[in-house]
PDB file of N, CA and C in Angstrom:
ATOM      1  N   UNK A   1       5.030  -5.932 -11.017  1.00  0.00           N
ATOM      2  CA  UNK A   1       6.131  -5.735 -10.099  1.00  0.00           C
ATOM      3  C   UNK A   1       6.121  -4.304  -9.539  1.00  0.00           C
ATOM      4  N   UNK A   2       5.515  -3.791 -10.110  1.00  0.00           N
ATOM      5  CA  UNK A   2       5.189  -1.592  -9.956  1.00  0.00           C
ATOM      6  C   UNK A   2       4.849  -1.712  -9.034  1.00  0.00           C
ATOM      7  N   UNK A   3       3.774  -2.421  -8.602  1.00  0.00           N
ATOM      8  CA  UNK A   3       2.368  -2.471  -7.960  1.00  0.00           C
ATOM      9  C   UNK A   3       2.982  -2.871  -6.722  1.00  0.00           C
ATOM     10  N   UNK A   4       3.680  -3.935  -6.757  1.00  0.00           N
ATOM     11  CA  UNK A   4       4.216  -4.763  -5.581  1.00  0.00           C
ATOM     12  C   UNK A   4       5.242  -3.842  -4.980  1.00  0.00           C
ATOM     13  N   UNK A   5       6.211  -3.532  -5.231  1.00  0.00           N
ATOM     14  CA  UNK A   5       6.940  -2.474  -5.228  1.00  0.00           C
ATOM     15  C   UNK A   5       6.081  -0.921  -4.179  1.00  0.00           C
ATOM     16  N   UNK A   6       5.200  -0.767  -5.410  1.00  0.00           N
ATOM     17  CA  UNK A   6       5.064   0.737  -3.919  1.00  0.00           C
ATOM     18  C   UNK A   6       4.568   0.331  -2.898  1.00  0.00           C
ATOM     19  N   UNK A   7       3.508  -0.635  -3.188  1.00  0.00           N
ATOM     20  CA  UNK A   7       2.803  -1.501  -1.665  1.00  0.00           C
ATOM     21  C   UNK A   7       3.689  -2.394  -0.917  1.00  0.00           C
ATOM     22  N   UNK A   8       4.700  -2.311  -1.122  1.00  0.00           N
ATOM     23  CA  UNK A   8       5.723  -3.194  -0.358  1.00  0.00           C
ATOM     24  C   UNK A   8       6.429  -1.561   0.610  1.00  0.00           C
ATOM     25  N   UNK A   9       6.697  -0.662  -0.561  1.00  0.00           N
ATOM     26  CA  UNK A   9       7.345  -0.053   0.850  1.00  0.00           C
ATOM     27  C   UNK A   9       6.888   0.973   1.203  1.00  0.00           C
ATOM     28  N   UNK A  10       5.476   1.161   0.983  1.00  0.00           N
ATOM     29  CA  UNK A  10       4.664   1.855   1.922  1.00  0.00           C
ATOM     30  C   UNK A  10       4.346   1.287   2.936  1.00  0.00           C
ATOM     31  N   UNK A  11       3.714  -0.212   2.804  1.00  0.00           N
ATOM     32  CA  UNK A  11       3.352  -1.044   3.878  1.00  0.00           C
ATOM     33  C   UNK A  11       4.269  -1.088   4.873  1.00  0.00           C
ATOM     34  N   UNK A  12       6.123  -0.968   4.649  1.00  0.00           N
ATOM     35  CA  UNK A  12       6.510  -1.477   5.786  1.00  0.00           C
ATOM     36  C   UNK A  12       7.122   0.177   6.300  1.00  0.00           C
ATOM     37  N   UNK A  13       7.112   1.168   5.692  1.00  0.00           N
ATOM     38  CA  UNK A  13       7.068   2.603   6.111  1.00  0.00           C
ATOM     39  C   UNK A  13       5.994   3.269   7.245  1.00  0.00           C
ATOM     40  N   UNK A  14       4.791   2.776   6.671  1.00  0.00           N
ATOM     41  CA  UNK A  14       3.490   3.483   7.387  1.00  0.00           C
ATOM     42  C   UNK A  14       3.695   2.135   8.423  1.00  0.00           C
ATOM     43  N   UNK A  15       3.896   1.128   8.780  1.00  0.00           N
ATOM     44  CA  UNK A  15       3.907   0.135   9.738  1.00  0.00           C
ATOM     45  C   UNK A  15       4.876   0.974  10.748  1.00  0.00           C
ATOM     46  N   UNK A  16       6.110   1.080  10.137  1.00  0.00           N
ATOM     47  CA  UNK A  16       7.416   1.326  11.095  1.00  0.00           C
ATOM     48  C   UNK A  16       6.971   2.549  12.264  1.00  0.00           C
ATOM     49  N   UNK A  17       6.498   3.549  11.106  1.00  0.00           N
ATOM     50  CA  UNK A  17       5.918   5.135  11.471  1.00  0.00           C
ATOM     51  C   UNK A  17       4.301   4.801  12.660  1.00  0.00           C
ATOM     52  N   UNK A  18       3.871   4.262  12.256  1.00  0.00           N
ATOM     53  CA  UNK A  18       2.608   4.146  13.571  1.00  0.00           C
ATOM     54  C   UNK A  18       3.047   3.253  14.341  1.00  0.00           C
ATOM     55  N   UNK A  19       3.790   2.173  14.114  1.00  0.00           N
ATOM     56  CA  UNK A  19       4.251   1.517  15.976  1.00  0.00           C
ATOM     57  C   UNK A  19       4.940   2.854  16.344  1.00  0.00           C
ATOM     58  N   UNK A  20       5.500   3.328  15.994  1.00  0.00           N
ATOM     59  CA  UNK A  20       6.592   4.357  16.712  1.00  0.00           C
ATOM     60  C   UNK A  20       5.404   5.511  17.457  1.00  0.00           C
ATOM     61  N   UNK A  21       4.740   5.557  16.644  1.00  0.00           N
ATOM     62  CA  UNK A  21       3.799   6.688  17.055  1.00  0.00           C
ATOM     63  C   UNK A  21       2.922   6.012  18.103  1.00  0.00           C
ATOM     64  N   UNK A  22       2.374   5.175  18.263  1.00  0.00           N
ATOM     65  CA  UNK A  22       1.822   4.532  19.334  1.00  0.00           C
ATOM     66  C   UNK A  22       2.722   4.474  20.595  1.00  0.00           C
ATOM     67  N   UNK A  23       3.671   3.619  20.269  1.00  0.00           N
ATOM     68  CA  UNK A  23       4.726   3.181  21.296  1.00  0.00           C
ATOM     69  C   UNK A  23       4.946   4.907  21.788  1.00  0.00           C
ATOM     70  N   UNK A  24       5.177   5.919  21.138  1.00  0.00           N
ATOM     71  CA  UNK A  24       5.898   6.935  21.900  1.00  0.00           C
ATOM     72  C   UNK A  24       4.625   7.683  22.778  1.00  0.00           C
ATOM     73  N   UNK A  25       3.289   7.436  22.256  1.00  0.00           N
ATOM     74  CA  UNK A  25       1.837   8.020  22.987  1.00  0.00           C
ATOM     75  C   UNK A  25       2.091   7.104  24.623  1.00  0.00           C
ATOM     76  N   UNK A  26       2.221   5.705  24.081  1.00  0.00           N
ATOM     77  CA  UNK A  26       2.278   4.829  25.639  1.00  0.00           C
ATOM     78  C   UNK A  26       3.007   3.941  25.528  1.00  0.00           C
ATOM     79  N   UNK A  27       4.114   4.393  26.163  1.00  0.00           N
ATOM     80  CA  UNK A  27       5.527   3.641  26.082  1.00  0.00           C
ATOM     81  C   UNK A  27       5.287   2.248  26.708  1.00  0.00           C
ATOM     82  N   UNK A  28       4.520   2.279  27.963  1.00  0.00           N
ATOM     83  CA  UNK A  28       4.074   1.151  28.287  1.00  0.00           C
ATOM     84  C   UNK A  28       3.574  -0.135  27.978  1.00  0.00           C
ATOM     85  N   UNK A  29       3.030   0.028  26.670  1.00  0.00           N
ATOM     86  CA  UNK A  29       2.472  -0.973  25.769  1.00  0.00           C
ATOM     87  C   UNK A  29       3.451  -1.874  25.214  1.00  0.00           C
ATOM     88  N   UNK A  30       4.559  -1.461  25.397  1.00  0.00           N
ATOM     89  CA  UNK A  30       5.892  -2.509  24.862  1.00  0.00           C
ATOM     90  C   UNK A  30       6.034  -3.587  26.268  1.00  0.00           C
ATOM     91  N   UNK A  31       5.785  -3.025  27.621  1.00  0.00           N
ATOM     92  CA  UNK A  31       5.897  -4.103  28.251  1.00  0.00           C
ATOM     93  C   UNK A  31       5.641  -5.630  28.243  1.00  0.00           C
ATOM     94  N   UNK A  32       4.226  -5.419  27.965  1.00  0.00           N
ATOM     95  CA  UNK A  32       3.496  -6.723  27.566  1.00  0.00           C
ATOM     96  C   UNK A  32       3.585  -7.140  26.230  1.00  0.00           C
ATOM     97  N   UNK A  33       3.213  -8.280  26.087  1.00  0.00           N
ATOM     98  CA  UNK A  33       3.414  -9.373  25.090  1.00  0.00           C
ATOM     99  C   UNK A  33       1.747  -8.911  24.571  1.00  0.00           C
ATOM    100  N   UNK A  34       1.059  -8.972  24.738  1.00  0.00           N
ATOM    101  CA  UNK A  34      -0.660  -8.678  24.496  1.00  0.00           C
ATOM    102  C   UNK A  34      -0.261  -7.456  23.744  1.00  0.00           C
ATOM    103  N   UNK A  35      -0.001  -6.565  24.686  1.00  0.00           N
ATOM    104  CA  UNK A  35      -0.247  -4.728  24.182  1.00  0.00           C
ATOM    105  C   UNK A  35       0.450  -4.259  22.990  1.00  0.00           C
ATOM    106  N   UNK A  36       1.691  -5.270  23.054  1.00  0.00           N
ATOM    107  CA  UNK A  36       2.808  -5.039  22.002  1.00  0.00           C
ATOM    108  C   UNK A  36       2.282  -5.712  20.212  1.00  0.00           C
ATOM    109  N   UNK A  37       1.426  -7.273  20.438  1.00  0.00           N
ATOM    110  CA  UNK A  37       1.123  -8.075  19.425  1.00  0.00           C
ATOM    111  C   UNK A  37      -0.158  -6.621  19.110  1.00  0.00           C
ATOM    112  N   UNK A  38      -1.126  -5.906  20.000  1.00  0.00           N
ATOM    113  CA  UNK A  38      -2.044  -5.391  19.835  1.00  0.00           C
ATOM    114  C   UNK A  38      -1.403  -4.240  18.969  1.00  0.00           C
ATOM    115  N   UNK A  39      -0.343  -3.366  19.318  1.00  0.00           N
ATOM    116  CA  UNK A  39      -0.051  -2.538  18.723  1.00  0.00           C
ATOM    117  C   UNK A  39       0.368  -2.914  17.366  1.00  0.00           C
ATOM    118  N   UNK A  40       0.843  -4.139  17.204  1.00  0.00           N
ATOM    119  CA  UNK A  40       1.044  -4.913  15.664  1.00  0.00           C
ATOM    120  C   UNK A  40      -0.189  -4.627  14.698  1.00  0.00           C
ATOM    121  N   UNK A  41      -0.907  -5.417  15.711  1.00  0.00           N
ATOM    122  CA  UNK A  41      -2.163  -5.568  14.794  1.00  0.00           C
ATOM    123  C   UNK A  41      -2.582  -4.237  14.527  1.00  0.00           C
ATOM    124  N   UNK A  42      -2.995  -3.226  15.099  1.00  0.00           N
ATOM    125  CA  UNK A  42      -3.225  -1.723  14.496  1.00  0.00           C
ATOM    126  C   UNK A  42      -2.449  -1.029  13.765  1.00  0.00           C
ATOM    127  N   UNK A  43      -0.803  -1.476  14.233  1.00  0.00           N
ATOM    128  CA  UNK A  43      -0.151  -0.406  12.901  1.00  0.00           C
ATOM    129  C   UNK A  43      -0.217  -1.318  11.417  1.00  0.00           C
ATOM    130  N   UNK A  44      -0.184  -2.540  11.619  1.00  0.00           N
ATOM    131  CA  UNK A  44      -0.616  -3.418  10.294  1.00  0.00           C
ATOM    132  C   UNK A  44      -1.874  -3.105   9.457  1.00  0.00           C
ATOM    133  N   UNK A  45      -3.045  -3.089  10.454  1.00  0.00           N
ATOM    134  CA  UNK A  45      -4.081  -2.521   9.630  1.00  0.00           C
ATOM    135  C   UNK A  45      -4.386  -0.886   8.974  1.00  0.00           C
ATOM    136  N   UNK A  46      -3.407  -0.127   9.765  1.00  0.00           N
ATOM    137  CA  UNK A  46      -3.187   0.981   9.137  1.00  0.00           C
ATOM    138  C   UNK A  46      -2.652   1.087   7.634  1.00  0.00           C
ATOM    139  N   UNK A  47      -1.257   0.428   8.393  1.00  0.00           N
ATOM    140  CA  UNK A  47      -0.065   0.499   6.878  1.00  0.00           C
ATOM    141  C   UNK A  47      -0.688  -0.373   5.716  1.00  0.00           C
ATOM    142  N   UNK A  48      -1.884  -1.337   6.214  1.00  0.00           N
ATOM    143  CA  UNK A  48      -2.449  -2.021   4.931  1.00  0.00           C
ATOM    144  C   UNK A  48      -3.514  -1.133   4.052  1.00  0.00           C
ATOM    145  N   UNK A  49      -4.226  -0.502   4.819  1.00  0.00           N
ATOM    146  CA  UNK A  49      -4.696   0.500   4.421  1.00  0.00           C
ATOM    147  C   UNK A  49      -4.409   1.758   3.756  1.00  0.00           C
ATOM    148  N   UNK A  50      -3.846   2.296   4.099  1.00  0.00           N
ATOM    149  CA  UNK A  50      -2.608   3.218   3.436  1.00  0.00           C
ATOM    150  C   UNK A  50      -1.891   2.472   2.237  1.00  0.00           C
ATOM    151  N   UNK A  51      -1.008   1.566   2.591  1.00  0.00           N
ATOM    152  CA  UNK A  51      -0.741   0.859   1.122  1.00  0.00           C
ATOM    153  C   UNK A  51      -1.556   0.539  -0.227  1.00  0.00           C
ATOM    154  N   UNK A  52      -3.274  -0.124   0.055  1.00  0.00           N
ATOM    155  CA  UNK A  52      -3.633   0.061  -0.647  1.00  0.00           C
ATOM    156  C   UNK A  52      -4.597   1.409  -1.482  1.00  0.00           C
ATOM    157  N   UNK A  53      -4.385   2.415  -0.831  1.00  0.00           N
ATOM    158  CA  UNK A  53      -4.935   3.047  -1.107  1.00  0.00           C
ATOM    159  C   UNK A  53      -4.002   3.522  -2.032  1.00  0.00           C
ATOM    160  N   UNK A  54      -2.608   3.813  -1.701  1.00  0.00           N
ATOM    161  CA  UNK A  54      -1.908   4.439  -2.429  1.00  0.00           C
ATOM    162  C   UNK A  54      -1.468   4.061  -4.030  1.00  0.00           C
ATOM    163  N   UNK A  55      -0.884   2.831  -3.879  1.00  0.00           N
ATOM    164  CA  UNK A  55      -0.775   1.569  -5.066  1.00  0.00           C
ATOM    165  C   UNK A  55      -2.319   1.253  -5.445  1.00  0.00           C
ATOM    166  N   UNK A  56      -3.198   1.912  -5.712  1.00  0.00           N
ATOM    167  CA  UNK A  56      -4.343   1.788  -5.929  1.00  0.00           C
ATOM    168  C   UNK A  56      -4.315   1.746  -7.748  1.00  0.00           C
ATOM    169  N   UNK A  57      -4.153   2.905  -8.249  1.00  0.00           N
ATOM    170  CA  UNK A  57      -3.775   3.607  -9.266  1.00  0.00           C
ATOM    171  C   UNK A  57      -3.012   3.271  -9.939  1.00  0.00           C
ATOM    172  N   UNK A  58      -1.874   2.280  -9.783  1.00  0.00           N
ATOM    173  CA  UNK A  58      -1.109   1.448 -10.250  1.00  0.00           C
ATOM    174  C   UNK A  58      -2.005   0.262 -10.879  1.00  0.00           C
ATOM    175  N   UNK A  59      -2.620  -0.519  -9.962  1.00  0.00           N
ATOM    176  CA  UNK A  59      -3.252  -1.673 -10.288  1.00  0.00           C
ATOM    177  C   UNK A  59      -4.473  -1.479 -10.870  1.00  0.00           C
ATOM    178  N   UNK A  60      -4.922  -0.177 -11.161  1.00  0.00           N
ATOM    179  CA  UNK A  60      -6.082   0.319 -12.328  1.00  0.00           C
ATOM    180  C   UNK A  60      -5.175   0.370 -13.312  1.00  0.00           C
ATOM    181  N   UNK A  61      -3.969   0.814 -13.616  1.00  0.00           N
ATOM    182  CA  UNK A  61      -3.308   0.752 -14.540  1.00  0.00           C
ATOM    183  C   UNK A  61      -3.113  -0.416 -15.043  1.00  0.00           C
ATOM    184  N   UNK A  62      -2.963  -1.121 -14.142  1.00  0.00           N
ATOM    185  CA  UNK A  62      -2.252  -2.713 -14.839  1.00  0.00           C
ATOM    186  C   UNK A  62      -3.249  -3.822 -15.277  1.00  0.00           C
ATOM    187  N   UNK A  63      -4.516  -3.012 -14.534  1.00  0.00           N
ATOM    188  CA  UNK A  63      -5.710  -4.273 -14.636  1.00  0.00           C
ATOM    189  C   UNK A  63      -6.178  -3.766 -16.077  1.00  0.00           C
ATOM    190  N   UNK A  64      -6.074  -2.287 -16.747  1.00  0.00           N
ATOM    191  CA  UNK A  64      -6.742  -1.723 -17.966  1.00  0.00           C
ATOM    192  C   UNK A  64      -6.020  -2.580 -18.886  1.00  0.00           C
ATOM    193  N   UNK A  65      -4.531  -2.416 -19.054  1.00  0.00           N
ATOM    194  CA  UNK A  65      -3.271  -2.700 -19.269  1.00  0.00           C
ATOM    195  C   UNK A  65      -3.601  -4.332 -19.937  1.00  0.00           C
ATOM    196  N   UNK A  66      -3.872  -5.185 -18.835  1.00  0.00           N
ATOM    197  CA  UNK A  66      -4.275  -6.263 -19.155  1.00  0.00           C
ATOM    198  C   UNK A  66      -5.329  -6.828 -19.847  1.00  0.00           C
ATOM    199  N   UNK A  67      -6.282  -6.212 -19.835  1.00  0.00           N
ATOM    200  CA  UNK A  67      -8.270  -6.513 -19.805  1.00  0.00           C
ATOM    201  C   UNK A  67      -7.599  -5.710 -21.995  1.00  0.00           C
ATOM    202  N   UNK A  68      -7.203  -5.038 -21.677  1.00  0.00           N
ATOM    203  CA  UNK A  68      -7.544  -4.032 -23.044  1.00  0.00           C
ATOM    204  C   UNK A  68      -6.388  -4.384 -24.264  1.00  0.00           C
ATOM    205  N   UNK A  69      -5.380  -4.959 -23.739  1.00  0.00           N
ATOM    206  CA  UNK A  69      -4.614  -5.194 -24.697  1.00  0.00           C
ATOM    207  C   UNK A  69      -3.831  -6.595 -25.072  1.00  0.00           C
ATOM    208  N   UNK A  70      -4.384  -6.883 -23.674  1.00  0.00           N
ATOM    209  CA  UNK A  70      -3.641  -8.877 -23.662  1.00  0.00           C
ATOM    210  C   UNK A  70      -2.093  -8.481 -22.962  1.00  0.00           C
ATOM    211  N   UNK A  71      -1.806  -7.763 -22.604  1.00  0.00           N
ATOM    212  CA  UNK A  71      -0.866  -7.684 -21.876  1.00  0.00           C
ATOM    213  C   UNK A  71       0.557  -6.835 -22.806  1.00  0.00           C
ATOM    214  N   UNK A  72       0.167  -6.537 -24.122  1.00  0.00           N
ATOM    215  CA  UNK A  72       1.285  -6.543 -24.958  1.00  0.00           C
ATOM    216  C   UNK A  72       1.518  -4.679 -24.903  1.00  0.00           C
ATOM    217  N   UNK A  73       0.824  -4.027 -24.083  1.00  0.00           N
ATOM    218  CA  UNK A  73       0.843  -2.297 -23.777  1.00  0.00           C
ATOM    219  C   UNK A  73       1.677  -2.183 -22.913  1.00  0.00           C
ATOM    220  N   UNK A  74       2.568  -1.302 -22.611  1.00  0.00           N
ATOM    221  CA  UNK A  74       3.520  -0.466 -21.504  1.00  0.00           C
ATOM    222  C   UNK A  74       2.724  -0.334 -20.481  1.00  0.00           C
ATOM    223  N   UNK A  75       3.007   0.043 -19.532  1.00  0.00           N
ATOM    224  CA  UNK A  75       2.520   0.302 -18.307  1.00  0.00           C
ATOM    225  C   UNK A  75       2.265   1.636 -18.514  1.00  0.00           C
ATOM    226  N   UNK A  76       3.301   2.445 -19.125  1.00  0.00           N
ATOM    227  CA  UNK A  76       3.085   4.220 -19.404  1.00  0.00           C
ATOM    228  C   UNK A  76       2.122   4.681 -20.869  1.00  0.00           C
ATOM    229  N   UNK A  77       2.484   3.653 -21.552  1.00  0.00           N
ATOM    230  CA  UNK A  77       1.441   3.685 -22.918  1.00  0.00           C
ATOM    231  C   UNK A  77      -0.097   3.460 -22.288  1.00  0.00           C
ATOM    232  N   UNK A  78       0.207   2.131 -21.540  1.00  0.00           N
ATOM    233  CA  UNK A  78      -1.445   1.949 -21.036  1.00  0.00           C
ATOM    234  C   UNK A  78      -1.942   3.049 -19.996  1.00  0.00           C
ATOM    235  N   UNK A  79      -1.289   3.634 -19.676  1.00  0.00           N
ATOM    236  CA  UNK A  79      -1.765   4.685 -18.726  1.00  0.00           C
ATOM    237  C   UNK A  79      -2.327   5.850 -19.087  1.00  0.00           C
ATOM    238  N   UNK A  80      -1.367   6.040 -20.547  1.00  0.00           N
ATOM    239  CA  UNK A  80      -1.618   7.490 -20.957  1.00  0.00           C
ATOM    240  C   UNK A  80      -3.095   6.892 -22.229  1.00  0.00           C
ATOM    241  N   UNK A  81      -3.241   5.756 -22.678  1.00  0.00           N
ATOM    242  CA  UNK A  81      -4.282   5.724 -23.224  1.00  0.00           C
ATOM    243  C   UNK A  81      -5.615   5.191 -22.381  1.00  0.00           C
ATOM    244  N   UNK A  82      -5.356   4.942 -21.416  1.00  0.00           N
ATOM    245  CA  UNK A  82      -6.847   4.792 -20.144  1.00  0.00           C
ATOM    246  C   UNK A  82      -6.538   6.210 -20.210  1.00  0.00           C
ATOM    247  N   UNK A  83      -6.036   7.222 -19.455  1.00  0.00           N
ATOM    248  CA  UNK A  83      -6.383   8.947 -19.234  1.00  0.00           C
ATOM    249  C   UNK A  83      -7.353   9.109 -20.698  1.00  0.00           C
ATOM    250  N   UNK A  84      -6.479   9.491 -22.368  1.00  0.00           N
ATOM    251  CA  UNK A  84      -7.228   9.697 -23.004  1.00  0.00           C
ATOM    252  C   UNK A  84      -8.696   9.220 -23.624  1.00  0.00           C
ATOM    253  N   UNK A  85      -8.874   7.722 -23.457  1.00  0.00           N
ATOM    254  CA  UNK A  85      -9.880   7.284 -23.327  1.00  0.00           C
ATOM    255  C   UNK A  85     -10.846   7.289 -22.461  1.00  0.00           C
ATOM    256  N   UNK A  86     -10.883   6.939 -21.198  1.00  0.00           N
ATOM    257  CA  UNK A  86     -11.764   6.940 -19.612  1.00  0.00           C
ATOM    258  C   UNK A  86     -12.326   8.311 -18.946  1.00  0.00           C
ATOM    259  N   UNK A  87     -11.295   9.706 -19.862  1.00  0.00           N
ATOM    260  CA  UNK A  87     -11.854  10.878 -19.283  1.00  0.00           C
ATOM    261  C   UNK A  87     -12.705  11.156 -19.895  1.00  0.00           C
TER     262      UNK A  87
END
């Protein structure tokens, strides 16, 4: 739910933040139905990108978390024993 959580509102943060930033470069692009779905599609592939990059580190956590203990470790226990172990 960690995981889902930061990639949920980064995704719709970095989305909100690059239509805006597009739209304000060429305001024009809101006219059309094309330019507008187009600007979708680029701030989507941004904010997906960005999302996972960020929540990245989370889901190394949760995948160790899982693989290493059967699921029965903390999220902060499993974290701090992947650091002392993996470094």
């Amino acid at each position: 739910m960690i995981r889902q959580v930061i990639f949920g509102s980064i995704k719709f943060l970095a989305f909100e933040r690059a239509s805006e930033a597009i739209f304000s470069i060429h305001p024009e692009f809101r006219e059309a139905t094309v330019t507008a779905l187009g600007v979708s599609l680029v701030a989507g592939g941004i904010s997906g990108a960005l999302s996972s990059v960020v929540s990245q580190p989370a889901d190394s956590v949760l995948t160790y978390v899982a693989k290493d203990s059967g699921g029965n470790l903390g999220v902060f226990d499993g974290a701090s024993k992947m650091i002392r172990e993996e470094a």
